[in-house]
PDB file of N, CA and C in Angstrom:
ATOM      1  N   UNK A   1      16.887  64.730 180.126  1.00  0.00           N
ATOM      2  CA  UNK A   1      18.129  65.063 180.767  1.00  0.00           C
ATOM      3  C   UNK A   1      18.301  66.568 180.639  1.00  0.00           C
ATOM      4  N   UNK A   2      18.384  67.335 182.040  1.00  0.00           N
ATOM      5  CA  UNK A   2      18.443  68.594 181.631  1.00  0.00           C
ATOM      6  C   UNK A   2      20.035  69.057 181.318  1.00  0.00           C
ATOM      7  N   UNK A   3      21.345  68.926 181.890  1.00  0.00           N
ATOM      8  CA  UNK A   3      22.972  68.910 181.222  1.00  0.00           C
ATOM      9  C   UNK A   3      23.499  67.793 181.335  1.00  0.00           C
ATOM     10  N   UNK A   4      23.895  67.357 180.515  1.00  0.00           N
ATOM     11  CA  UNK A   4      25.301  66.341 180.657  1.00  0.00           C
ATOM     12  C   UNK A   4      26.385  67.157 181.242  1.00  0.00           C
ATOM     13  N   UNK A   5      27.035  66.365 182.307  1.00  0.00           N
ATOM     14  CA  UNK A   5      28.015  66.038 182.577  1.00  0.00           C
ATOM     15  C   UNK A   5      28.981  64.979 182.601  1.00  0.00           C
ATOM     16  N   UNK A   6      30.122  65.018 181.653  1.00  0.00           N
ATOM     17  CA  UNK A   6      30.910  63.566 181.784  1.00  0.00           C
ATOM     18  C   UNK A   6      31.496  63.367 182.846  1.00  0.00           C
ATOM     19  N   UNK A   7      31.369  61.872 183.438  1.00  0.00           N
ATOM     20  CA  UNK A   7      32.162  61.487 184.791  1.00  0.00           C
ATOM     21  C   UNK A   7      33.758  61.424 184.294  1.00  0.00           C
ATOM     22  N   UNK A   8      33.954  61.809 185.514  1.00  0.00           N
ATOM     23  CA  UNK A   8      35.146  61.716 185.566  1.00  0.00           C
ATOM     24  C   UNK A   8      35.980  60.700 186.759  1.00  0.00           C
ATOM     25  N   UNK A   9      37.201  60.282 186.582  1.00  0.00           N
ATOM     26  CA  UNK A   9      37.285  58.889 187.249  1.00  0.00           C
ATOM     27  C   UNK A   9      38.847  59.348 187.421  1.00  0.00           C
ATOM     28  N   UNK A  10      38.692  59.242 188.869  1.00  0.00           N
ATOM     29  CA  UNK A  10      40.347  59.919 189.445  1.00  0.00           C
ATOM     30  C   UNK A  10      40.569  58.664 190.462  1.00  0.00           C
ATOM     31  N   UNK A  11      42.145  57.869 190.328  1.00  0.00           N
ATOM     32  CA  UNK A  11      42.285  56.587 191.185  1.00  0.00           C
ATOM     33  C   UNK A  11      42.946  57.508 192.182  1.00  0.00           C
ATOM     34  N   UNK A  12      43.510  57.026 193.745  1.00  0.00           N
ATOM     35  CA  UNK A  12      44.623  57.441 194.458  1.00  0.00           C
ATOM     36  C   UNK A  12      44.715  56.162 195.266  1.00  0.00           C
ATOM     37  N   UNK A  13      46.187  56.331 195.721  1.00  0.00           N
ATOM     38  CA  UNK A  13      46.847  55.366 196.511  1.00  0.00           C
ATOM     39  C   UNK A  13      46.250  55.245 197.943  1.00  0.00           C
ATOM     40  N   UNK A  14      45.304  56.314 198.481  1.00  0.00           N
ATOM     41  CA  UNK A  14      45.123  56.768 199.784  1.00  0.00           C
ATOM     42  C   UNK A  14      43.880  56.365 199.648  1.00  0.00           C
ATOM     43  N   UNK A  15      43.024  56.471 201.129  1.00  0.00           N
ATOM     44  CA  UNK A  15      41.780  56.894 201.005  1.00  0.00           C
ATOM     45  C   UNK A  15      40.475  56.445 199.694  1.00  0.00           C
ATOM     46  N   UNK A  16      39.884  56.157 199.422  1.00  0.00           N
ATOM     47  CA  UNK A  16      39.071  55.490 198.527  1.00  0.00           C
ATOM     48  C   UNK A  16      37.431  56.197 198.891  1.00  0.00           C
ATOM     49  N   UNK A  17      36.802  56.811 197.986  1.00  0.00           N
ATOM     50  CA  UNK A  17      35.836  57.208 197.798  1.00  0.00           C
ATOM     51  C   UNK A  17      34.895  57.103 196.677  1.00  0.00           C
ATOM     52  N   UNK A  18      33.372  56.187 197.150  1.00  0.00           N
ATOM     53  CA  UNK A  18      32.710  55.963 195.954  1.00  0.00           C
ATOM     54  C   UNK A  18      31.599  56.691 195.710  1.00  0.00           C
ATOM     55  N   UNK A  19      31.528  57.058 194.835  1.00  0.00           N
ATOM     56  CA  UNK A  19      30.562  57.948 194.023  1.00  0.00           C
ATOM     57  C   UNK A  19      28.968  57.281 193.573  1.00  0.00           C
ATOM     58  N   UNK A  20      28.192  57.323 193.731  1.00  0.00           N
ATOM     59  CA  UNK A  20      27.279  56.413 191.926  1.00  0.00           C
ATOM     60  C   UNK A  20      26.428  57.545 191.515  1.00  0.00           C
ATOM     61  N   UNK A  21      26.078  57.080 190.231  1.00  0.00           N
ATOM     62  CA  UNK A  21      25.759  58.427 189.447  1.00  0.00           C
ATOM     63  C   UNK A  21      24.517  58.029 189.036  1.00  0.00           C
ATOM     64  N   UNK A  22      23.668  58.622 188.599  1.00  0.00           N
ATOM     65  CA  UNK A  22      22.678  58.224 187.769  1.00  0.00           C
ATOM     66  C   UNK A  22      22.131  59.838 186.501  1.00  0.00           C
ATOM     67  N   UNK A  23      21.950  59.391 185.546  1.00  0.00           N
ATOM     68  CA  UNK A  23      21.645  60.442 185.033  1.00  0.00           C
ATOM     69  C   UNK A  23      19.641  60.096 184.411  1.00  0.00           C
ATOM     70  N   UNK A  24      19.305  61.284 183.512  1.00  0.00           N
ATOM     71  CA  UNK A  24      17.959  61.573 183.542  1.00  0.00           C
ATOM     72  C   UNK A  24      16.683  62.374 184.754  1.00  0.00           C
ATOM     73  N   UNK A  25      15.897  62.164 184.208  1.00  0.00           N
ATOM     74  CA  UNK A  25      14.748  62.924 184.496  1.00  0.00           C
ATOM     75  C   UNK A  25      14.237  62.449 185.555  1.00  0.00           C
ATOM     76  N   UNK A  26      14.025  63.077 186.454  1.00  0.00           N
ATOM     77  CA  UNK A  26      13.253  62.390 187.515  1.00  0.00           C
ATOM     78  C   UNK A  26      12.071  62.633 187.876  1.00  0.00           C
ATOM     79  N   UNK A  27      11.292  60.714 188.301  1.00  0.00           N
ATOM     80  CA  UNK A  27      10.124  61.458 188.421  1.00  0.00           C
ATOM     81  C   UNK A  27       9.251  60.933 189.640  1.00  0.00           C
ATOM     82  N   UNK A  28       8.356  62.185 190.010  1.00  0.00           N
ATOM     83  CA  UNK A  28       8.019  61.856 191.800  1.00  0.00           C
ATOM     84  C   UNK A  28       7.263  61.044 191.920  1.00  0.00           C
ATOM     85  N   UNK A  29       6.288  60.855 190.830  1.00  0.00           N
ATOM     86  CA  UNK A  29       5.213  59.709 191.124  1.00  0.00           C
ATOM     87  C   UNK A  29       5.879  58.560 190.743  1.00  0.00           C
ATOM     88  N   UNK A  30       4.882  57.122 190.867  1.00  0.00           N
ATOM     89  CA  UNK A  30       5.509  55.909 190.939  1.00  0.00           C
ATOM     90  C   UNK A  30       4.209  55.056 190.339  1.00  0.00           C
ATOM     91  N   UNK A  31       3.426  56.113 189.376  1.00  0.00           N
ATOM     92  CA  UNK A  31       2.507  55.640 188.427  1.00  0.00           C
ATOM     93  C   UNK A  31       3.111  54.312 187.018  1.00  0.00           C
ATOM     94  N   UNK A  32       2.716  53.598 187.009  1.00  0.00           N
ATOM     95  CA  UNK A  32       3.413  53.190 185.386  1.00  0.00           C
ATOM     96  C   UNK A  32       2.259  53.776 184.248  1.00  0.00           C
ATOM     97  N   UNK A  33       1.144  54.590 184.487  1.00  0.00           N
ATOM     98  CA  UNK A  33       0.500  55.333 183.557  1.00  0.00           C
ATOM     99  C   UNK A  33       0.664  56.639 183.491  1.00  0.00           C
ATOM    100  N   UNK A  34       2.330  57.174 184.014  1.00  0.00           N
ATOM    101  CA  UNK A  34       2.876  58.204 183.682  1.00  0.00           C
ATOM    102  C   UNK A  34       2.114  59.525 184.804  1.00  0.00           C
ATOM    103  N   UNK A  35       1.204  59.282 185.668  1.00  0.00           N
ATOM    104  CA  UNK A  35       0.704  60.382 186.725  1.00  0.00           C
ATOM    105  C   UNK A  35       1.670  60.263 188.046  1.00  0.00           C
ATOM    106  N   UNK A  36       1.461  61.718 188.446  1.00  0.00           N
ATOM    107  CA  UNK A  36       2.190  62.211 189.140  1.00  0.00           C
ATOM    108  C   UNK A  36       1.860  62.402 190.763  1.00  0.00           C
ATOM    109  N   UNK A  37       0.097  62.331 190.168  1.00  0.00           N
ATOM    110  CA  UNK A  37      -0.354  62.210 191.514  1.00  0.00           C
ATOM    111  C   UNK A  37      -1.660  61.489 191.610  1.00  0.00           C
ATOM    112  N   UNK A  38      -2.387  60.674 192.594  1.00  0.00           N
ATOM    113  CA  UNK A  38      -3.541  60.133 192.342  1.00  0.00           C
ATOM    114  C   UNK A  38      -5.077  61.093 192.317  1.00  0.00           C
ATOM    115  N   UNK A  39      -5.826  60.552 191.883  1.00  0.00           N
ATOM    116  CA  UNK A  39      -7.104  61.631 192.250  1.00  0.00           C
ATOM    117  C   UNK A  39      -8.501  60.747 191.602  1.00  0.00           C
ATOM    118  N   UNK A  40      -9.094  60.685 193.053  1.00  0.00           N
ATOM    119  CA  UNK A  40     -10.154  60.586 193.088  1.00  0.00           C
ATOM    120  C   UNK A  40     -11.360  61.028 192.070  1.00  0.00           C
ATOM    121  N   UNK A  41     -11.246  62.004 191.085  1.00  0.00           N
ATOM    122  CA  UNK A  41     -11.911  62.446 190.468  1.00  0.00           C
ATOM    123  C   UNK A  41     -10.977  62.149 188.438  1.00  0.00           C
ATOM    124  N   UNK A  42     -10.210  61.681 188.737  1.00  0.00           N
ATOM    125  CA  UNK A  42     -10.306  61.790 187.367  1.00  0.00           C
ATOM    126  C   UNK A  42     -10.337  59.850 186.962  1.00  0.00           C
ATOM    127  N   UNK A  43     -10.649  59.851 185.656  1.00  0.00           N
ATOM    128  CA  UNK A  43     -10.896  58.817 185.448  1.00  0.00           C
ATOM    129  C   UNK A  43     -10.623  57.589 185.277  1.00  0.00           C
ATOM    130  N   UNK A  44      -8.885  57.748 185.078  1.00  0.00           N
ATOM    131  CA  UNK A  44      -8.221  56.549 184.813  1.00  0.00           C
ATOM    132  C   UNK A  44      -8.109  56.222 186.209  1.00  0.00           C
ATOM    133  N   UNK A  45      -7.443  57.246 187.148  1.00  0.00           N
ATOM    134  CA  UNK A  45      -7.547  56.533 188.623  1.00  0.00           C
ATOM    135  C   UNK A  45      -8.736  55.394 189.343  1.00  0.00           C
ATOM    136  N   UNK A  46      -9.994  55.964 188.503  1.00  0.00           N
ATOM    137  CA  UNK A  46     -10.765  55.464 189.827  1.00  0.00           C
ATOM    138  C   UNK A  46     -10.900  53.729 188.799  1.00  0.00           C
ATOM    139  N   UNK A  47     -10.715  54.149 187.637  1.00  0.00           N
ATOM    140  CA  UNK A  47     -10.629  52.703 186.804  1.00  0.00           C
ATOM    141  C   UNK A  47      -9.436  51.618 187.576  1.00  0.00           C
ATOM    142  N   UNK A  48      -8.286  52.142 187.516  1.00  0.00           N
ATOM    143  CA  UNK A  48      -7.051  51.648 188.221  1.00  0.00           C
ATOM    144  C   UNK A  48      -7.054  51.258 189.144  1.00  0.00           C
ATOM    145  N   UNK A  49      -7.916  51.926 190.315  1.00  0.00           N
ATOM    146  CA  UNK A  49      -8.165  51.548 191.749  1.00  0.00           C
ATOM    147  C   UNK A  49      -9.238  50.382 191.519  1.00  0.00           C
ATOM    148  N   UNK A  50     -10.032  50.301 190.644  1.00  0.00           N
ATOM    149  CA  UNK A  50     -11.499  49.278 190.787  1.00  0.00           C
ATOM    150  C   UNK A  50     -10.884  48.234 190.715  1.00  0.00           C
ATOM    151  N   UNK A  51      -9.631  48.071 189.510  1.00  0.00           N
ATOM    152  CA  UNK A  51      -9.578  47.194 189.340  1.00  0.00           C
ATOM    153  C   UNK A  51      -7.691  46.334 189.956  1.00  0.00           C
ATOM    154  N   UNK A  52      -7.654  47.382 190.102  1.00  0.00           N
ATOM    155  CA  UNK A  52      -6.411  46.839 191.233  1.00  0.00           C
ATOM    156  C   UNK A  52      -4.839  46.682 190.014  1.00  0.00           C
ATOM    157  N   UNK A  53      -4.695  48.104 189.436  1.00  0.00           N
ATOM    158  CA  UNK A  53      -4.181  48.288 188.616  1.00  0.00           C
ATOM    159  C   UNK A  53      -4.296  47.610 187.272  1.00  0.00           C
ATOM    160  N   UNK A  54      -5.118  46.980 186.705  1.00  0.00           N
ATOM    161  CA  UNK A  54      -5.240  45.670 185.613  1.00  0.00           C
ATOM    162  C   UNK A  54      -5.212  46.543 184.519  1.00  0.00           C
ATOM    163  N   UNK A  55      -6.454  47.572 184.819  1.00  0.00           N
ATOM    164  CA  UNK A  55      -7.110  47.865 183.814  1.00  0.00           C
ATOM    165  C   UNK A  55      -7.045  49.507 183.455  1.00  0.00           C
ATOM    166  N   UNK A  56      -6.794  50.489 182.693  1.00  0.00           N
ATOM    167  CA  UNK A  56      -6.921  51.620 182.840  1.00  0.00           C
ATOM    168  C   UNK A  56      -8.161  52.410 181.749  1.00  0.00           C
ATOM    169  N   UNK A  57      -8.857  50.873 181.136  1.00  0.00           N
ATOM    170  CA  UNK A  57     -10.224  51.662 180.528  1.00  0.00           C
ATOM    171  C   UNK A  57     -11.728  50.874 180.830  1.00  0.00           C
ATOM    172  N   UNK A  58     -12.610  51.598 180.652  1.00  0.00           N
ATOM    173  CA  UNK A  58     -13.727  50.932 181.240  1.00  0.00           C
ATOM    174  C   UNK A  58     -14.358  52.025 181.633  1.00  0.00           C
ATOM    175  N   UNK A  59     -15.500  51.621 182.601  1.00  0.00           N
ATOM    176  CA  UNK A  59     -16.146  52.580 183.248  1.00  0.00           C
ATOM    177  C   UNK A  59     -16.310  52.416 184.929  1.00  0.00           C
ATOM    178  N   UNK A  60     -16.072  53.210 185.489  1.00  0.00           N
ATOM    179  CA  UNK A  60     -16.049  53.104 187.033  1.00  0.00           C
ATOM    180  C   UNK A  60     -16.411  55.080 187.670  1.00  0.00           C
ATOM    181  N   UNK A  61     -17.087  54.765 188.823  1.00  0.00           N
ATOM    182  CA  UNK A  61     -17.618  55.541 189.450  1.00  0.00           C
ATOM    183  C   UNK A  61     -16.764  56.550 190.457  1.00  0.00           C
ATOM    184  N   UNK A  62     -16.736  57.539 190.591  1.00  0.00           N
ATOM    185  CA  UNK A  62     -15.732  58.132 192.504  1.00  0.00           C
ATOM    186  C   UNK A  62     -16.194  57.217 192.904  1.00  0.00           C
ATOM    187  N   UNK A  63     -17.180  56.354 193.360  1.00  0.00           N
ATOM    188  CA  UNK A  63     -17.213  55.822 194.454  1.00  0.00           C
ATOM    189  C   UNK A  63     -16.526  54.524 194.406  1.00  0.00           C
ATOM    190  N   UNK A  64     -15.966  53.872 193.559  1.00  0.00           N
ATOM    191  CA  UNK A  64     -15.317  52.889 193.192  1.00  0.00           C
ATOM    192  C   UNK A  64     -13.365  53.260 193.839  1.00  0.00           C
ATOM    193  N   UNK A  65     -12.781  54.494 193.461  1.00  0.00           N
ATOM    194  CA  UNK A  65     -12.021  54.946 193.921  1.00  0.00           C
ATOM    195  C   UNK A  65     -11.705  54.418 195.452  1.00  0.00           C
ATOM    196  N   UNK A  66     -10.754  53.795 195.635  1.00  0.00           N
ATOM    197  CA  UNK A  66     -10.271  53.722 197.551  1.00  0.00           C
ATOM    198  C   UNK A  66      -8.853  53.381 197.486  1.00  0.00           C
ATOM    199  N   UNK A  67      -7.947  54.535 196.778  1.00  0.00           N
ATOM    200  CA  UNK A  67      -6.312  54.689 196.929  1.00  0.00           C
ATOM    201  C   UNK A  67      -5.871  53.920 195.743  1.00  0.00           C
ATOM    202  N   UNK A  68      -5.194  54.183 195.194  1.00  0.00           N
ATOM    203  CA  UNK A  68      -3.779  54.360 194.564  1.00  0.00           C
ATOM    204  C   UNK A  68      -2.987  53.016 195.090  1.00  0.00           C
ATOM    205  N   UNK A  69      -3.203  51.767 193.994  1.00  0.00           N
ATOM    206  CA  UNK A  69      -2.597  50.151 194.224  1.00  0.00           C
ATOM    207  C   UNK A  69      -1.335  50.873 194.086  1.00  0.00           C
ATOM    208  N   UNK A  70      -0.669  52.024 193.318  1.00  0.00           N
ATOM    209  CA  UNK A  70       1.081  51.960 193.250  1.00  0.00           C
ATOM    210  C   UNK A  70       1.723  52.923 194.250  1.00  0.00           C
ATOM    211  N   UNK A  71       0.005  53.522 195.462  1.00  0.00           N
ATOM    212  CA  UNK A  71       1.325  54.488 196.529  1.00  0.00           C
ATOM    213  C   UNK A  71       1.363  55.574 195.885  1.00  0.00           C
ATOM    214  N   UNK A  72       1.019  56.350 194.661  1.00  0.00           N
ATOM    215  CA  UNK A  72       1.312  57.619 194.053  1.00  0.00           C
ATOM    216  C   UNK A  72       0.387  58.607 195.389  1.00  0.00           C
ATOM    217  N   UNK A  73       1.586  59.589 195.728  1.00  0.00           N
ATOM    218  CA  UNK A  73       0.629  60.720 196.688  1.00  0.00           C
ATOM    219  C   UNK A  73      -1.093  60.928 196.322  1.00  0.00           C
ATOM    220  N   UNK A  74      -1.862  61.156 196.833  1.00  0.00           N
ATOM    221  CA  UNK A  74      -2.671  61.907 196.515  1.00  0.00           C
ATOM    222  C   UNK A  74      -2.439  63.310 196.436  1.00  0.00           C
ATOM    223  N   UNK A  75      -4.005  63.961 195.605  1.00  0.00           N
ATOM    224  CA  UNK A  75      -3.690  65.198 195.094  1.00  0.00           C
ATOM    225  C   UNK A  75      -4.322  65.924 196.133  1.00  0.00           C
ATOM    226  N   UNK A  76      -3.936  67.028 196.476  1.00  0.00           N
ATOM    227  CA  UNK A  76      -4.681  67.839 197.759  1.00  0.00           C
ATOM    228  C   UNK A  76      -5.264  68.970 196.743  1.00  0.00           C
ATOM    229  N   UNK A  77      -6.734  69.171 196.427  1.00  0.00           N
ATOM    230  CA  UNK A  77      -7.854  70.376 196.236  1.00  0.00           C
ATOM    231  C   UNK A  77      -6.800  71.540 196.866  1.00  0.00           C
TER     232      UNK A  77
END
């Protein structure tokens, strides 16, 4: 969390406006092994991809690699 801010909660007789809040860190990828982006070259990916997210150790090849089961962007060189 980079500041807290406390909500604040104002009623009126008029008009009605809803808010929702969320607080914390946000983050762009949609890894559950904490990456941000996919890549073909490093190792847990191409493990992840072989095996259709199951597994994140073992041994697997680039050529085993063919996308990212959770949708995380790829990385652009």
């Amino acid at each position: 969390m980079l500041k807290y801010e406390k909500p604040v909660v104002e009623s009126t007789e008029d008009v009605a406006e809803s808010v929702y809040m969320a607080s914390g860190d946000v983050k762009t990828g949609v890894c559950p092994y904490g990456r941000e982006f996919a890549n073909a070259g490093a190792d847990i990916c191409q493990i992840c991809s072989k095996t259709d997210g199951a597994q994140t150790s073992g041994s697997a090849f680039r050529a085993d690699y063919k996308g990212c089961p959770y949708g995380v962007a790829e990385q652009v060189d």
